[in-house]
C-alpha atoms as a PDB file:
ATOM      1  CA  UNK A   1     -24.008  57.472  38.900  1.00  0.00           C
ATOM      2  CA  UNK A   2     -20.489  56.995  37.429  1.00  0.00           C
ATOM      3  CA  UNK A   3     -17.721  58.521  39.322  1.00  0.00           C
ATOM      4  CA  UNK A   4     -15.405  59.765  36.317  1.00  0.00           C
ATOM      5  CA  UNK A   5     -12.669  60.670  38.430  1.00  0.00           C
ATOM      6  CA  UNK A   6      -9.662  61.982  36.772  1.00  0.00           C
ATOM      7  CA  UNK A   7      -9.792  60.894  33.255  1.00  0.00           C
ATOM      8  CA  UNK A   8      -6.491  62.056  32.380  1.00  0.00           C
ATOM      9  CA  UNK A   9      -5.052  59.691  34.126  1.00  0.00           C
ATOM     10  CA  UNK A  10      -7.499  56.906  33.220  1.00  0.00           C
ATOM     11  CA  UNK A  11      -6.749  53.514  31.035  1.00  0.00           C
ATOM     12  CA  UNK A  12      -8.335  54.886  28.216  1.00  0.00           C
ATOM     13  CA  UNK A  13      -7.127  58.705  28.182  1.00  0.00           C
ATOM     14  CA  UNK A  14      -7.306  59.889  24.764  1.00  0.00           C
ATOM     15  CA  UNK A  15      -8.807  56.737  23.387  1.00  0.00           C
ATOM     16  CA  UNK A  16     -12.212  57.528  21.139  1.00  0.00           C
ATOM     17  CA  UNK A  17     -14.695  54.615  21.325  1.00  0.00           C
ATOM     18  CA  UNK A  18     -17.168  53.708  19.325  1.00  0.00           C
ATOM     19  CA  UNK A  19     -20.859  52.196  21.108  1.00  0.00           C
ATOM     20  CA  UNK A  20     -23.394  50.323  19.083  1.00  0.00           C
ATOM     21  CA  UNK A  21     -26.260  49.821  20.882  1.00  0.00           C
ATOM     22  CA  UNK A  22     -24.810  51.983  23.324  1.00  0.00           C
ATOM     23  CA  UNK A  23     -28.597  53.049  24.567  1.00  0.00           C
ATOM     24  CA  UNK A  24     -29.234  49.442  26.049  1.00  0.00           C
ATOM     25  CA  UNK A  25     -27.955  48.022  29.081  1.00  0.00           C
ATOM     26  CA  UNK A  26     -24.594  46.057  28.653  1.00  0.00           C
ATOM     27  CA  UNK A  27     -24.009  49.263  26.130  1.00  0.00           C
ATOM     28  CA  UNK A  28     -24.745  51.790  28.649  1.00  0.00           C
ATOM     29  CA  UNK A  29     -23.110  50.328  30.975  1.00  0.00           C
ATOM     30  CA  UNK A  30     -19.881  50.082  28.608  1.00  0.00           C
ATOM     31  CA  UNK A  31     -20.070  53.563  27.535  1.00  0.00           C
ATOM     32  CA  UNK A  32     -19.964  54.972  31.654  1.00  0.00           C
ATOM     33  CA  UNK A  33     -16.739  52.526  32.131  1.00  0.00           C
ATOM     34  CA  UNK A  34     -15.193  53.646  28.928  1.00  0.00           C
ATOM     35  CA  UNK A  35     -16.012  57.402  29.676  1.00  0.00           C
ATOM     36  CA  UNK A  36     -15.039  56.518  32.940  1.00  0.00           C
ATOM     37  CA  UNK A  37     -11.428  55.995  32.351  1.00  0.00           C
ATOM     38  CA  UNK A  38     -10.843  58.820  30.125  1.00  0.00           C
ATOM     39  CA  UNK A  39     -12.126  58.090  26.459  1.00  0.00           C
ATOM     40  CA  UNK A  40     -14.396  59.831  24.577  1.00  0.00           C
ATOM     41  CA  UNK A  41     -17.272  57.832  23.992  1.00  0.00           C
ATOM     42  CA  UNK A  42     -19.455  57.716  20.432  1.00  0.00           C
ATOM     43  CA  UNK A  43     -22.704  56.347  21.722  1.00  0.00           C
ATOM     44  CA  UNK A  44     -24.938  54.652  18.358  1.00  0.00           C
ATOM     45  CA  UNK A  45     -28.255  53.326  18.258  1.00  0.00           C
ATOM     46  CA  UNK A  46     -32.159  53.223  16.921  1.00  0.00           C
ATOM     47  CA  UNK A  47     -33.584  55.643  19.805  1.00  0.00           C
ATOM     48  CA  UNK A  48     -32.397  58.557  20.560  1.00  0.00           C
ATOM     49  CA  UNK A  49     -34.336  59.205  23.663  1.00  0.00           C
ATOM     50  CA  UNK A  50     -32.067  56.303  25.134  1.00  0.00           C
ATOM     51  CA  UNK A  51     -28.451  57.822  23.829  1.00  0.00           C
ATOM     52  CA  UNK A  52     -29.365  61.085  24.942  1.00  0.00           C
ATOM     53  CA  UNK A  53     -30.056  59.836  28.771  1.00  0.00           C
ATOM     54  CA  UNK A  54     -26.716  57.875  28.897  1.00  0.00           C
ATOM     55  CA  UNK A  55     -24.675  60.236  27.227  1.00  0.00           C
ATOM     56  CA  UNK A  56     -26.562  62.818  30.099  1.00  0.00           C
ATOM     57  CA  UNK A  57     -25.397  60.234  32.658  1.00  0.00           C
ATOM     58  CA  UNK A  58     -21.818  60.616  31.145  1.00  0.00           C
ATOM     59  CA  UNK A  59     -21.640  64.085  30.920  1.00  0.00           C
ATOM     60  CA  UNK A  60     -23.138  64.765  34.402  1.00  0.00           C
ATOM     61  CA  UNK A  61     -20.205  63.185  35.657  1.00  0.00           C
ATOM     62  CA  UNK A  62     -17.687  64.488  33.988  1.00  0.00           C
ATOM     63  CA  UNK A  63     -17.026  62.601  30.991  1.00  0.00           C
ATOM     64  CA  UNK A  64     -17.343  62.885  27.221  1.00  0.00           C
ATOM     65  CA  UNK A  65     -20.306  61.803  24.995  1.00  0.00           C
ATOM     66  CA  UNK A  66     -21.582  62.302  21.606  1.00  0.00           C
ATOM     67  CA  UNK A  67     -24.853  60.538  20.103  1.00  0.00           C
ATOM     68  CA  UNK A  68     -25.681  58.894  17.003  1.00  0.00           C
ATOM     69  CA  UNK A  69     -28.605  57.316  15.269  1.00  0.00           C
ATOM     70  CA  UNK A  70     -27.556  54.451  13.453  1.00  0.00           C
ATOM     71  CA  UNK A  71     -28.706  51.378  11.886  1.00  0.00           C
ATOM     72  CA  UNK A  72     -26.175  48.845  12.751  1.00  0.00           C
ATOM     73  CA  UNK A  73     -27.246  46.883   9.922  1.00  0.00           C
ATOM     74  CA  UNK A  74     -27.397  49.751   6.981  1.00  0.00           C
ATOM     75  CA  UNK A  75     -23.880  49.622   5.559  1.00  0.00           C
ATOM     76  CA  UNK A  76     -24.431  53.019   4.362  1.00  0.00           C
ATOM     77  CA  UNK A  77     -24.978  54.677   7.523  1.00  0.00           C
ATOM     78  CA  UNK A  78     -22.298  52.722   9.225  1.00  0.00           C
ATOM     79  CA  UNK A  79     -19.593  53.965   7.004  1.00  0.00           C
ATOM     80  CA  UNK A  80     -20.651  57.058   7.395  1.00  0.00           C
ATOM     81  CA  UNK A  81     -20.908  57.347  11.474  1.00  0.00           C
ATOM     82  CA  UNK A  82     -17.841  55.985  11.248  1.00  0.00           C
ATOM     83  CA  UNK A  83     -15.894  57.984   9.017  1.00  0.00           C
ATOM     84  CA  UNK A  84     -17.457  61.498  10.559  1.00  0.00           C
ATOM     85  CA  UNK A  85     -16.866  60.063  14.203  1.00  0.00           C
ATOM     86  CA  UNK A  86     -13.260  59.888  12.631  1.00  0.00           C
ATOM     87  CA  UNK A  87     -13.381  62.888  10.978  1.00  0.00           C
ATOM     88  CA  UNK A  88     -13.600  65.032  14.415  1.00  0.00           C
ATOM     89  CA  UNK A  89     -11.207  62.638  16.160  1.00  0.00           C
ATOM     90  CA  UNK A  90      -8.473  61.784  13.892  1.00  0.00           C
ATOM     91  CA  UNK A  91      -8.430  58.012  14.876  1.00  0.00           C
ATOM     92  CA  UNK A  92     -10.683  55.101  15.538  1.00  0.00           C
ATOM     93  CA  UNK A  93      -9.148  53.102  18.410  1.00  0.00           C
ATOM     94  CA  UNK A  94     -12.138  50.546  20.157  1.00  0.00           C
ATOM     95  CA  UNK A  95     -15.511  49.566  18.278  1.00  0.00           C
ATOM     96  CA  UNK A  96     -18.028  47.759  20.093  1.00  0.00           C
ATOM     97  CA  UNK A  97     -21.179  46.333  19.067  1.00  0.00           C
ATOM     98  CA  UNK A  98     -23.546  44.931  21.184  1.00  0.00           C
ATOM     99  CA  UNK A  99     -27.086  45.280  19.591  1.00  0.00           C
ATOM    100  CA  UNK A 100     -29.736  43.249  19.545  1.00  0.00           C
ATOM    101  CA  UNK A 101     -30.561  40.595  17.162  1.00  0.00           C
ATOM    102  CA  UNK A 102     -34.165  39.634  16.842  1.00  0.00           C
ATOM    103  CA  UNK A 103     -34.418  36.270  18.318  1.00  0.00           C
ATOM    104  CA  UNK A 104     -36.990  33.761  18.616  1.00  0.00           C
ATOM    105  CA  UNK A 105     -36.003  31.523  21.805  1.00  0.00           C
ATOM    106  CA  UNK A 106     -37.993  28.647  20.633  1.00  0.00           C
ATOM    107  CA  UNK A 107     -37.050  24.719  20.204  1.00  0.00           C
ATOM    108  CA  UNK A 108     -35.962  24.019  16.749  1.00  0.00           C
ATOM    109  CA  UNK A 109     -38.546  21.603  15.930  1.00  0.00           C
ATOM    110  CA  UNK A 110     -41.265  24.208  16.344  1.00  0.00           C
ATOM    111  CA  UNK A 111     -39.301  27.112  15.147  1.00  0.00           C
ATOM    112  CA  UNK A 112     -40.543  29.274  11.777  1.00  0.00           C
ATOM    113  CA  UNK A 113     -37.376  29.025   9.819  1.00  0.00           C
ATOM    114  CA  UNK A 114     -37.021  32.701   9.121  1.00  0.00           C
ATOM    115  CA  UNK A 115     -36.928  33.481  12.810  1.00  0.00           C
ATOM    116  CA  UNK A 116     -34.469  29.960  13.391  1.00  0.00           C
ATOM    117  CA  UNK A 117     -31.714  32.078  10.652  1.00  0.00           C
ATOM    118  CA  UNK A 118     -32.553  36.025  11.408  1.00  0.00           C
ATOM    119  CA  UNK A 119     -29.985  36.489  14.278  1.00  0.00           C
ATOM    120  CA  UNK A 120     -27.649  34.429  12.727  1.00  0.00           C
ATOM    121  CA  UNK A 121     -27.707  36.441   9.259  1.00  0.00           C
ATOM    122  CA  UNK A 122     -28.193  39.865  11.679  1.00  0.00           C
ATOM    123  CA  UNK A 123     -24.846  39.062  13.507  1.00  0.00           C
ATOM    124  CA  UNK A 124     -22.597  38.313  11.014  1.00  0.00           C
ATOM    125  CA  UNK A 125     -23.920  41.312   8.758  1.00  0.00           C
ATOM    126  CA  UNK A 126     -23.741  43.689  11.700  1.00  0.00           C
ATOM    127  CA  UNK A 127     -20.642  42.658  12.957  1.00  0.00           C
ATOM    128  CA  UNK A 128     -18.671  42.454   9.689  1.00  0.00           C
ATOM    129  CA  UNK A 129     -20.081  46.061   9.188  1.00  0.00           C
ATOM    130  CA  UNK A 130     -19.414  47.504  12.176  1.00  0.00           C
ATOM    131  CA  UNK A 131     -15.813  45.966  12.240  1.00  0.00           C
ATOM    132  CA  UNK A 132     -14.633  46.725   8.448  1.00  0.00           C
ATOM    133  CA  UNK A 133     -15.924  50.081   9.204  1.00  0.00           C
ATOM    134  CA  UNK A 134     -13.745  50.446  12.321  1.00  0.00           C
ATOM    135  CA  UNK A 135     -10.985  48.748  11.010  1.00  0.00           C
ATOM    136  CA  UNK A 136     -10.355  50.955   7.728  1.00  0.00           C
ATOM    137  CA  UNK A 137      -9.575  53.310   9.718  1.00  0.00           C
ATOM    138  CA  UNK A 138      -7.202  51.448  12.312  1.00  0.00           C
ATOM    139  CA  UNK A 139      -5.313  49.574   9.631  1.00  0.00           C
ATOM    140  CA  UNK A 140      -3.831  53.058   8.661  1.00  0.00           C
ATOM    141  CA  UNK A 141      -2.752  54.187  12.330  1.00  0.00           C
ATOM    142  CA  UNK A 142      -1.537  50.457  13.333  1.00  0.00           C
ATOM    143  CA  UNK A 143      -3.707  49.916  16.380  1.00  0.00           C
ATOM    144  CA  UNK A 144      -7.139  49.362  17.720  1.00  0.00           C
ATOM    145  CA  UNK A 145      -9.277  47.210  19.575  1.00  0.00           C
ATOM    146  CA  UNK A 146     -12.735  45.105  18.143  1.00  0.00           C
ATOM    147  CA  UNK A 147     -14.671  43.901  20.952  1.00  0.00           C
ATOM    148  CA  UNK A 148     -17.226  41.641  20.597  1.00  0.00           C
ATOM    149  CA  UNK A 149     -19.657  40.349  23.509  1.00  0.00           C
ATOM    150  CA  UNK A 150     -21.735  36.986  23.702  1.00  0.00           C
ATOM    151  CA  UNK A 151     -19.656  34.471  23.557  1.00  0.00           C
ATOM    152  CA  UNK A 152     -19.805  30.455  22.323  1.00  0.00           C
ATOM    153  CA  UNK A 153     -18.142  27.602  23.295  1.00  0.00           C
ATOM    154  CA  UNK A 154     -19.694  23.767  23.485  1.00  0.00           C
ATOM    155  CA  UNK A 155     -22.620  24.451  26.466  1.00  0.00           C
ATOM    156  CA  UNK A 156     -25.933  25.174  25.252  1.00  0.00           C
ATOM    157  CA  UNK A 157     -30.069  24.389  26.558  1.00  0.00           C
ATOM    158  CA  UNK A 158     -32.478  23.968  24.495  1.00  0.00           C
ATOM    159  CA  UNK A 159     -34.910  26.149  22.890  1.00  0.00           C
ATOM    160  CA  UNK A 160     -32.585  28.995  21.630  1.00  0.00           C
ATOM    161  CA  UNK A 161     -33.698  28.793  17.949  1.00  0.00           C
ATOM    162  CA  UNK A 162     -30.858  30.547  16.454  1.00  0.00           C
ATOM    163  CA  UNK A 163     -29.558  32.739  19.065  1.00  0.00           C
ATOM    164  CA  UNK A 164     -27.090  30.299  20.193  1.00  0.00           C
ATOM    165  CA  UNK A 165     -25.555  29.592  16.464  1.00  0.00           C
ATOM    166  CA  UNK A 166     -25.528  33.146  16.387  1.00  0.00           C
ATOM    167  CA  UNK A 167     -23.594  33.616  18.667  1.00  0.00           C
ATOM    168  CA  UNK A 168     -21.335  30.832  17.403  1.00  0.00           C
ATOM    169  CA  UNK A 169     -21.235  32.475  14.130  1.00  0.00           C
ATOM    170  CA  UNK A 170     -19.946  35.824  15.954  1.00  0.00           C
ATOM    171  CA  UNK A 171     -17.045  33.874  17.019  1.00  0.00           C
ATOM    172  CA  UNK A 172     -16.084  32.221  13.825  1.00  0.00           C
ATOM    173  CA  UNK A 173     -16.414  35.910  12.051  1.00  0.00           C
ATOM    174  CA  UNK A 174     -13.758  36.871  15.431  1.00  0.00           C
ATOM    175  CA  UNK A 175     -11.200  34.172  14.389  1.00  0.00           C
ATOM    176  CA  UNK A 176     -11.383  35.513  11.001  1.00  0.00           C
ATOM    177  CA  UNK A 177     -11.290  39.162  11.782  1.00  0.00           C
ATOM    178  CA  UNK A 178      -8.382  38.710  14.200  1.00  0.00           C
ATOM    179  CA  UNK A 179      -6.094  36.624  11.933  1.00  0.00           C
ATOM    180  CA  UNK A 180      -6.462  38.897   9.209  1.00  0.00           C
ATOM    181  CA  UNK A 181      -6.161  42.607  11.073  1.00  0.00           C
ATOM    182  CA  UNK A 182      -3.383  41.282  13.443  1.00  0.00           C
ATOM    183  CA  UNK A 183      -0.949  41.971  11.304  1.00  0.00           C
ATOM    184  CA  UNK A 184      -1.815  45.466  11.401  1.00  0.00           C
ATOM    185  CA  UNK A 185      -1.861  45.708  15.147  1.00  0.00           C
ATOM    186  CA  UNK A 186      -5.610  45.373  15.519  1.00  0.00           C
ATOM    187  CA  UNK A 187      -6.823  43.384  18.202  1.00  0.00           C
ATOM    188  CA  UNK A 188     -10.130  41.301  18.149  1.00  0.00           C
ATOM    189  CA  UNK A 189     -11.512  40.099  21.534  1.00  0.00           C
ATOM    190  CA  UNK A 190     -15.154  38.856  22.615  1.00  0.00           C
ATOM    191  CA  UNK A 191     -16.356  38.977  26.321  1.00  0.00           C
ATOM    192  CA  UNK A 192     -18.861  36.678  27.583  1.00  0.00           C
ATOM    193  CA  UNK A 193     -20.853  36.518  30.856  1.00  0.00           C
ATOM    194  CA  UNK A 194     -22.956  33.831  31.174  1.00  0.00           C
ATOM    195  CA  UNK A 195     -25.801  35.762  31.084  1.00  0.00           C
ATOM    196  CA  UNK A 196     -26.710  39.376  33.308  1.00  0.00           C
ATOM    197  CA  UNK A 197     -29.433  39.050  36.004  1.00  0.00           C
ATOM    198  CA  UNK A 198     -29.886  42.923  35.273  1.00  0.00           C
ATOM    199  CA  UNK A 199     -30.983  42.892  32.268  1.00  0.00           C
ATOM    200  CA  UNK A 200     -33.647  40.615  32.446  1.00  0.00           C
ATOM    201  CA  UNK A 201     -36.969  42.278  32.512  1.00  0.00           C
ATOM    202  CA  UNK A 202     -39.290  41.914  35.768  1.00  0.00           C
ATOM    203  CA  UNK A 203     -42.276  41.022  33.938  1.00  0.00           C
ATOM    204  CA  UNK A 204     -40.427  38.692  31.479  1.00  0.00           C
ATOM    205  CA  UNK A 205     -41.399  35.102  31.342  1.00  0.00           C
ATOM    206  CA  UNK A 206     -40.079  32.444  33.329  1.00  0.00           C
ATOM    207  CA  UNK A 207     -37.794  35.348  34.779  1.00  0.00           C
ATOM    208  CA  UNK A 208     -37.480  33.526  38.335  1.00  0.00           C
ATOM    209  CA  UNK A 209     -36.265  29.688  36.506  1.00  0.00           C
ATOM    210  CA  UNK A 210     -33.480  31.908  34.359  1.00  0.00           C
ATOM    211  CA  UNK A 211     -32.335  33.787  37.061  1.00  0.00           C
ATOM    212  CA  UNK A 212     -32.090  30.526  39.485  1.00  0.00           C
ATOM    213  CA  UNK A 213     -30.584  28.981  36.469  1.00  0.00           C
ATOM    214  CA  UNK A 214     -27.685  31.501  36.166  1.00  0.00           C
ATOM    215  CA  UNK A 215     -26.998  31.511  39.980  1.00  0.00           C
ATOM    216  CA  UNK A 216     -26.833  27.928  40.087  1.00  0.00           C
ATOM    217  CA  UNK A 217     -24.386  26.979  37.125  1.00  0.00           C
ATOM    218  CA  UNK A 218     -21.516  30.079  38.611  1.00  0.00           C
ATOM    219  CA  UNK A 219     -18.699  28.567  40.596  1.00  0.00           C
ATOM    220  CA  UNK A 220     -18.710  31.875  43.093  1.00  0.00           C
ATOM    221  CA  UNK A 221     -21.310  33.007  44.920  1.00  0.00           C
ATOM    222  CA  UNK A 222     -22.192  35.872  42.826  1.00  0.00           C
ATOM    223  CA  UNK A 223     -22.622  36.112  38.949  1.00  0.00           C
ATOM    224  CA  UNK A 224     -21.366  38.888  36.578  1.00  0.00           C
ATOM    225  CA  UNK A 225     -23.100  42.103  36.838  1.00  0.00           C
ATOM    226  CA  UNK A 226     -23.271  45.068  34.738  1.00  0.00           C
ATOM    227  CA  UNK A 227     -20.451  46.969  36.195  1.00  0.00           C
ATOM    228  CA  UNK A 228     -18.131  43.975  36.293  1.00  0.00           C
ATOM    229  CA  UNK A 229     -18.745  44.461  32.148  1.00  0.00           C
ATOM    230  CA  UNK A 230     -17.910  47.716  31.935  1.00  0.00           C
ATOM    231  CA  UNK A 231     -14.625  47.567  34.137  1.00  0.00           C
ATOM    232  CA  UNK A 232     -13.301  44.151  32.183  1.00  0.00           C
ATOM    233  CA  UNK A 233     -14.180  45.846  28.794  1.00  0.00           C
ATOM    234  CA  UNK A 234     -12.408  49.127  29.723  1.00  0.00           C
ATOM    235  CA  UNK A 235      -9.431  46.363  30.614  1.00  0.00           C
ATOM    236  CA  UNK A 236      -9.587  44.525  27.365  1.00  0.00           C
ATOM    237  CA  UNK A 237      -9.630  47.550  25.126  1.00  0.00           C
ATOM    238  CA  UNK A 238      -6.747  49.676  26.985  1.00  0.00           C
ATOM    239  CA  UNK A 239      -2.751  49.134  26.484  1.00  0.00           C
ATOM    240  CA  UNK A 240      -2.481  46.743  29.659  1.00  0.00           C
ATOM    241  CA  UNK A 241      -4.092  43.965  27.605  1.00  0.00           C
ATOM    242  CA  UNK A 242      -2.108  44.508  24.205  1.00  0.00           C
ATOM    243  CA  UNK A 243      -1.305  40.918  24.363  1.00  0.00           C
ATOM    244  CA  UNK A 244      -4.763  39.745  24.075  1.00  0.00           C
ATOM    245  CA  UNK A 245      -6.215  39.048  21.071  1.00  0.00           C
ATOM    246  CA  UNK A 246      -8.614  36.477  19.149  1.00  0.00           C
ATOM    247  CA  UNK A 247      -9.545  35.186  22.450  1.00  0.00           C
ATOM    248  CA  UNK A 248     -12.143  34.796  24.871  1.00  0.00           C
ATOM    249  CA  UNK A 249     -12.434  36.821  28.225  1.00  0.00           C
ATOM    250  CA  UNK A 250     -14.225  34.699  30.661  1.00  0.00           C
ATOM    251  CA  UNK A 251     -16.072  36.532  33.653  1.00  0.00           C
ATOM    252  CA  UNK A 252     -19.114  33.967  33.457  1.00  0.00           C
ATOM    253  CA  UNK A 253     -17.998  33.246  37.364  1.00  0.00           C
ATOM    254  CA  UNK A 254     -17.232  29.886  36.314  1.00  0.00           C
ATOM    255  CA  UNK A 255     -20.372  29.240  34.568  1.00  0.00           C
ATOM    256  CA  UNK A 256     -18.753  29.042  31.473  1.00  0.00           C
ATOM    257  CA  UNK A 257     -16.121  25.938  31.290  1.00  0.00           C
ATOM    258  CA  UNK A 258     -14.030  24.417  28.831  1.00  0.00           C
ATOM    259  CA  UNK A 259     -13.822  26.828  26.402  1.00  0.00           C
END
């Protein structure tokens, strides 16, 4: 259970947040930091059974949580969570999407070419959604953080199909974003980890190689976890990273080079 503290006094005090995905792991996990340090959190998703236990979490400890069903992909309802969420609020300042995209983790020689381009065509659409949304609003009070999560750069192992130049894609659409809203004092920032031992299922396949896999390329002897997520992206949104923007925030544990 989060420990909300004193949110007044918290990095994001005042801030309102918006959570794709926020039902999932690395969403949930963002939404209890965010709520954490004093903003009020819009939590989005498919299932509502899963927003409604981590906005319980939230608001068992203290913290502030609404709930939303939303198709990250449906332009329509996007616009619309977005513009009630600001609405209530008066102001839009961090966006974060983090669903999920569908993949087929499959060499591409034996990949069906529909699943090879369905995360790359579901994370550009949902992103550039999700962001113009957000951003509409933020362009008019001069501030506001995108943050995207994932990650590129030149390492890759086979068999990813098209999650890895998905991925790839998301950071190409960041450039773009960032170069274009900076002017307006948004700031557009993607976190990437190097992959989460929590969040790999028990009974998934081939668990055991992945998770020796991810322990073995880190430079410390630890990897990121679920809580170092939330407490970098509550750092990355608030004021004491203003200077950040269209960049890459590392906390792979060193698994993650040359970027």
């Amino acid at each position: 259970m989060l420990n909300i503290g004193l949110p007044e006094n918290g990095l994001l005090h005042g801030k309102t947040a918006l959570i794709y995905g926020g039902g999932g792991a690395v969403g949930g996990a963002v939404a209890r930091a965010f709520a954490a340090d004093g903003a009020t959190v819009h939590i989005a998703g498919r299932t509502e059974s899963r927003l409604q236990k981590v906005a319980h979490e939230i608001r068992e400890a203290g913290g502030t949580a609404e709930t939303a069903v939303v198709d990250a992909l449906d332009e329509e309802q996007v616009d619309a969570f977005v513009s009630r969420v600001a609405k209530k609020s008066k102001r839009i300042d961090i966006s974060f999407n983090v669903i999920s995209f569908g993949d087929v983790q499959e060499p591409l020689m034996e990949i069906d070419v529909d699943d090879f381009t369905r995360p790359i065509a579901l994370a550009a659409r949902t992103h550039f959604l999700t962001t113009r949304a957000a951003a509409s609003f933020m362009v008019k009070q001069r501030s506001g953080v995108v943050l995207m999560f994932g990650g590129s750069g030149p390492q890759t192992i086979p068999g990813l199909g098209g999650f890895k130049v998905a991925l790839d894609a998301m950071e190409g659409l960041r450039r773009q974003w960032a170069l274009e809203l900076g002017k307006h004092g948004i700031r557009v920032v993607t976190m990437v980890t190097g992959g989460i031992i929590e969040t790999i299922p028990w009974q998934a396949e081939g668990r055991e190689e992945i998770v020796v896999e991810i322990a073995r390329a880190a430079h410390l002897n630890r990897t990121a976890t679920l809580a170092d997520v939330g407490n970098v992206a509550s750092f990355i949104v608030s004021d004491k990273a203003a200077a950040i923007t269209d960049a890459t925030v590392n906390i792979s544990a060193g698994a993650i080079v040359d970027y």
